[in-house]
N, C-alpha and C. Protein backbone atom coordinates (compact mmCIF):
# COMPACT_ATOMS: atom_id res chain seq x y z
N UNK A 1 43.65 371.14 64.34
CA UNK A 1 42.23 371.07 64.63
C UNK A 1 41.54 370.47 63.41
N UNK A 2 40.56 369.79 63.32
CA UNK A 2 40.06 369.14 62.23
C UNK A 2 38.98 369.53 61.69
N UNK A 3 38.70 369.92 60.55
CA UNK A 3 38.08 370.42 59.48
C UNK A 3 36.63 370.78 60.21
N UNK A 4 35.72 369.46 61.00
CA UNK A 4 34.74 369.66 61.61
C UNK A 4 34.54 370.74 62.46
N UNK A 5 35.56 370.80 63.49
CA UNK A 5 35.84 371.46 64.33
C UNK A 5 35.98 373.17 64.21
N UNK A 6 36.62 373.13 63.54
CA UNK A 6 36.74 374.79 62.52
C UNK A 6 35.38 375.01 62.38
N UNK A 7 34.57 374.49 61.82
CA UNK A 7 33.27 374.46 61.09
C UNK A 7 32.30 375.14 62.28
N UNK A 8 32.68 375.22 63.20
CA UNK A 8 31.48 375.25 64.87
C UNK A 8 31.26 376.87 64.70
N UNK A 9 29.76 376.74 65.07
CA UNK A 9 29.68 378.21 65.20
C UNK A 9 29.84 378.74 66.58
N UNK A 10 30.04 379.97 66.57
CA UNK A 10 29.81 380.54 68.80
C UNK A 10 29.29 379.23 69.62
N UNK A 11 28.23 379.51 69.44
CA UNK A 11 27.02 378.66 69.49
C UNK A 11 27.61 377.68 69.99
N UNK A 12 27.83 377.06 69.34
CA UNK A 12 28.24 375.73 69.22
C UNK A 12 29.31 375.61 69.95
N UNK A 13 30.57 376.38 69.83
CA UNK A 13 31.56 375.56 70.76
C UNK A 13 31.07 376.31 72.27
N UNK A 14 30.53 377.12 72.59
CA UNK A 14 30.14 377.76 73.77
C UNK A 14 29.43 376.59 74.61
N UNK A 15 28.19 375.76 73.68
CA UNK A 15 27.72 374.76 74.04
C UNK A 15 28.72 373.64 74.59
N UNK A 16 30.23 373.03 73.31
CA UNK A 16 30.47 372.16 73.84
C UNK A 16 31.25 372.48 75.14
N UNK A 17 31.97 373.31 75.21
CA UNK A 17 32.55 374.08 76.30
C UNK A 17 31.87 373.90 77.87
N UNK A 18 30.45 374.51 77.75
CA UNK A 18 29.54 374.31 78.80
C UNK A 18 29.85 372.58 78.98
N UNK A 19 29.20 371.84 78.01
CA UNK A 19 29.09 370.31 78.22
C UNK A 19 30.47 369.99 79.01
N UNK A 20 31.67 370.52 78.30
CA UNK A 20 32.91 370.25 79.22
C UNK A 20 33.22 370.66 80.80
N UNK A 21 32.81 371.76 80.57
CA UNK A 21 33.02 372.29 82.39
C UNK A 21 31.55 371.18 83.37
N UNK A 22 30.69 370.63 82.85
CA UNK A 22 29.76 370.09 83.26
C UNK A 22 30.14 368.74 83.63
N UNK A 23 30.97 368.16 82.85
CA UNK A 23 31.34 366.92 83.07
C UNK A 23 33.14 366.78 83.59
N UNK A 24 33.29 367.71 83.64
CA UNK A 24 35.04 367.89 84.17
C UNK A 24 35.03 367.50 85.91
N UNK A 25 33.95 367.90 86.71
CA UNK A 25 34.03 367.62 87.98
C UNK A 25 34.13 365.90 87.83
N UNK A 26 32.92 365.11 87.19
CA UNK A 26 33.11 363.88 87.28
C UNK A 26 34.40 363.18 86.78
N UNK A 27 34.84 363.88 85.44
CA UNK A 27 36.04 362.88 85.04
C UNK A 27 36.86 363.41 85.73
N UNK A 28 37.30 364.47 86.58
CA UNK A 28 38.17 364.80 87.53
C UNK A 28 38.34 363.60 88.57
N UNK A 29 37.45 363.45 89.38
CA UNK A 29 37.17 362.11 89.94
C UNK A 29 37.26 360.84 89.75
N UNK A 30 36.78 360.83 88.52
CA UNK A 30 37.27 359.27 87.99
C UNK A 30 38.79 359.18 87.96
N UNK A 31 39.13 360.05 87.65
CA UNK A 31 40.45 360.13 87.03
C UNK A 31 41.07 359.67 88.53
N UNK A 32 41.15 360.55 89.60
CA UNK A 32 41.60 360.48 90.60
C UNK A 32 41.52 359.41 91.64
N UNK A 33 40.38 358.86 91.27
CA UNK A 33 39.85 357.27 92.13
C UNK A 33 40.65 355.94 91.50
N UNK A 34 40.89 356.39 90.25
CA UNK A 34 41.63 355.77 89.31
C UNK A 34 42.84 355.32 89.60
N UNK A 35 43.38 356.66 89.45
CA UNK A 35 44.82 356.78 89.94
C UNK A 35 45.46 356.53 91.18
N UNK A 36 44.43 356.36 92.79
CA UNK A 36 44.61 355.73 93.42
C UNK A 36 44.59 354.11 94.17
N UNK A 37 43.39 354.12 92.77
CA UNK A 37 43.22 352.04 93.10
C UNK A 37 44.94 351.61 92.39
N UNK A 38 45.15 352.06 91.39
CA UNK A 38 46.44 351.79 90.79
C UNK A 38 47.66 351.94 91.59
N UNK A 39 47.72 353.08 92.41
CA UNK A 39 48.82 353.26 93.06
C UNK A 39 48.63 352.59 94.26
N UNK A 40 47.70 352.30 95.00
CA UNK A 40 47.37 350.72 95.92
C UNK A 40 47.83 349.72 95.22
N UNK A 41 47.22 349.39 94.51
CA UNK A 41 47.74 348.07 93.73
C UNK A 41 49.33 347.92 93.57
N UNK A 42 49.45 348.73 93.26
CA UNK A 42 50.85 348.68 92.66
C UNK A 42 51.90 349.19 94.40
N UNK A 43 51.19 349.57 95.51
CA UNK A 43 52.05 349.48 96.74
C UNK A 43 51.86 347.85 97.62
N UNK A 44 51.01 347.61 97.23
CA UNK A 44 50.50 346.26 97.70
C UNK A 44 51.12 345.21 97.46
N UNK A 45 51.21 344.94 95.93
CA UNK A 45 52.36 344.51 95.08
C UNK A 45 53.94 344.23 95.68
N UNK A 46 54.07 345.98 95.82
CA UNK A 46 55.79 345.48 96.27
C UNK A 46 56.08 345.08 97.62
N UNK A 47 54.43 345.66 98.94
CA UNK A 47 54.86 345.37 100.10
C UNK A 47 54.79 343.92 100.59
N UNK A 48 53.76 343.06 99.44
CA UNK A 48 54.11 341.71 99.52
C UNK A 48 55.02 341.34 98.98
N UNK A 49 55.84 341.81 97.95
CA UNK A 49 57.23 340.98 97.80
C UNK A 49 57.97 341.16 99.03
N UNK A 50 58.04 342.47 99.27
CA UNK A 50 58.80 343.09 100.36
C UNK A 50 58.43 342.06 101.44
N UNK A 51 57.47 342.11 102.06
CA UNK A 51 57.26 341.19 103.20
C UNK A 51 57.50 339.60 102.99
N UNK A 52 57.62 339.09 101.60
CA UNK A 52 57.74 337.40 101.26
C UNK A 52 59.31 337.89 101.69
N UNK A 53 59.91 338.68 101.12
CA UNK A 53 61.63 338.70 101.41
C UNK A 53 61.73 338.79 102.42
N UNK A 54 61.25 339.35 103.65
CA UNK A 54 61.23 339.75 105.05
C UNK A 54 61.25 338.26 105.58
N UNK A 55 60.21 337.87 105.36
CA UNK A 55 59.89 336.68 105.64
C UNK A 55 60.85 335.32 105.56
N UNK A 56 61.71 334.91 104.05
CA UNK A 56 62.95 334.36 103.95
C UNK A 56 63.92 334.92 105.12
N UNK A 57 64.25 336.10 104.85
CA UNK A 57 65.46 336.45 105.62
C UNK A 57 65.03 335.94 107.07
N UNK A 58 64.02 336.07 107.64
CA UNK A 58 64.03 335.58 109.11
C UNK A 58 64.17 334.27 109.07
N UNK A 59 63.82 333.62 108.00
CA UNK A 59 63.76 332.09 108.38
C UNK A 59 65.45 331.39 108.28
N UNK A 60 66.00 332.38 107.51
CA UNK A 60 67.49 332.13 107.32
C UNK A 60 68.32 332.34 108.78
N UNK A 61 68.02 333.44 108.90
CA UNK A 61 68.76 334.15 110.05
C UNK A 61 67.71 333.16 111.70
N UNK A 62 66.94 332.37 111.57
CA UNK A 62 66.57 331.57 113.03
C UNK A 62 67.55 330.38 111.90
N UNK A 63 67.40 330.06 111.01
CA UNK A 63 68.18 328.85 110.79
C UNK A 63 69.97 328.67 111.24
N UNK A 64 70.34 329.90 110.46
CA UNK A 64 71.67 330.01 110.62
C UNK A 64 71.94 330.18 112.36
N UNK A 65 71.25 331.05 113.65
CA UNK A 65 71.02 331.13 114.71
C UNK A 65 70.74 329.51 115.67
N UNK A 66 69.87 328.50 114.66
CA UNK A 66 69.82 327.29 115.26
C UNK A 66 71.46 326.49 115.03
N UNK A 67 71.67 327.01 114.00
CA UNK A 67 73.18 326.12 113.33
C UNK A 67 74.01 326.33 114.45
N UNK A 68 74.67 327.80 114.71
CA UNK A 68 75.58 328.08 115.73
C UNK A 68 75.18 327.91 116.86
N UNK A 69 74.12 327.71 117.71
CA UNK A 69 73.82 327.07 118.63
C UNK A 69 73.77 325.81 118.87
N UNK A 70 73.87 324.92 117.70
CA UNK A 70 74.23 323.32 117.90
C UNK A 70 75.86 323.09 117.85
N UNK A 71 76.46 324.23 117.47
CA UNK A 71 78.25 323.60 117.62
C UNK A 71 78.60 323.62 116.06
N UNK A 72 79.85 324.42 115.94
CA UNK A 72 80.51 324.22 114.79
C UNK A 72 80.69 322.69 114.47
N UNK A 73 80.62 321.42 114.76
CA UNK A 73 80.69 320.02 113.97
C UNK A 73 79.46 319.44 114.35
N UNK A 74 77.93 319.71 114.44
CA UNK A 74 76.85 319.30 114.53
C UNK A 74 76.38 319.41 112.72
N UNK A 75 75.69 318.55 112.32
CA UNK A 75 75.50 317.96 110.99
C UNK A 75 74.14 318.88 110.39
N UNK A 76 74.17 319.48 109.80
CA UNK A 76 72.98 319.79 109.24
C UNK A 76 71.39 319.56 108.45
């Protein structure tokens, strides 16, 4: 604890105490609105990689599907 801090009378930390429980509902909230734009972001993120890969694989799998439907010696 730092020298200042020691220094507080009743008074005083009772005060900052109050100030804390006063402002704990809001940074509770922030905190939590926070933590969900981030965890969007960051699901958003992988479900577009996820879906760009989705996306390759189908185009592979109608390609490879057009291939064997033209005949094993049809030219690519």
């Amino acid at each position: 604890m730092s020298l200042e801090l020691e220094r507080l009378s009743n008074r005083q930390w009772q005060r900052l105490h109050d100030e804390a429980l006063q402002q704990a509902p809001q940074l509770r909230q922030q905190a939590i609105d926070e933590f969900w734009r981030g965890l969007n972001a960051a699901l958003w993120g992988r479900l577009s990689a996820a879906q760009r890969a989705a996306t390759r694989l189908s185009h592979r799998l109608q390609q490879h599907q057009q291939q064997r439907q033209r005949g094993p010696h049809a030219a690519g």
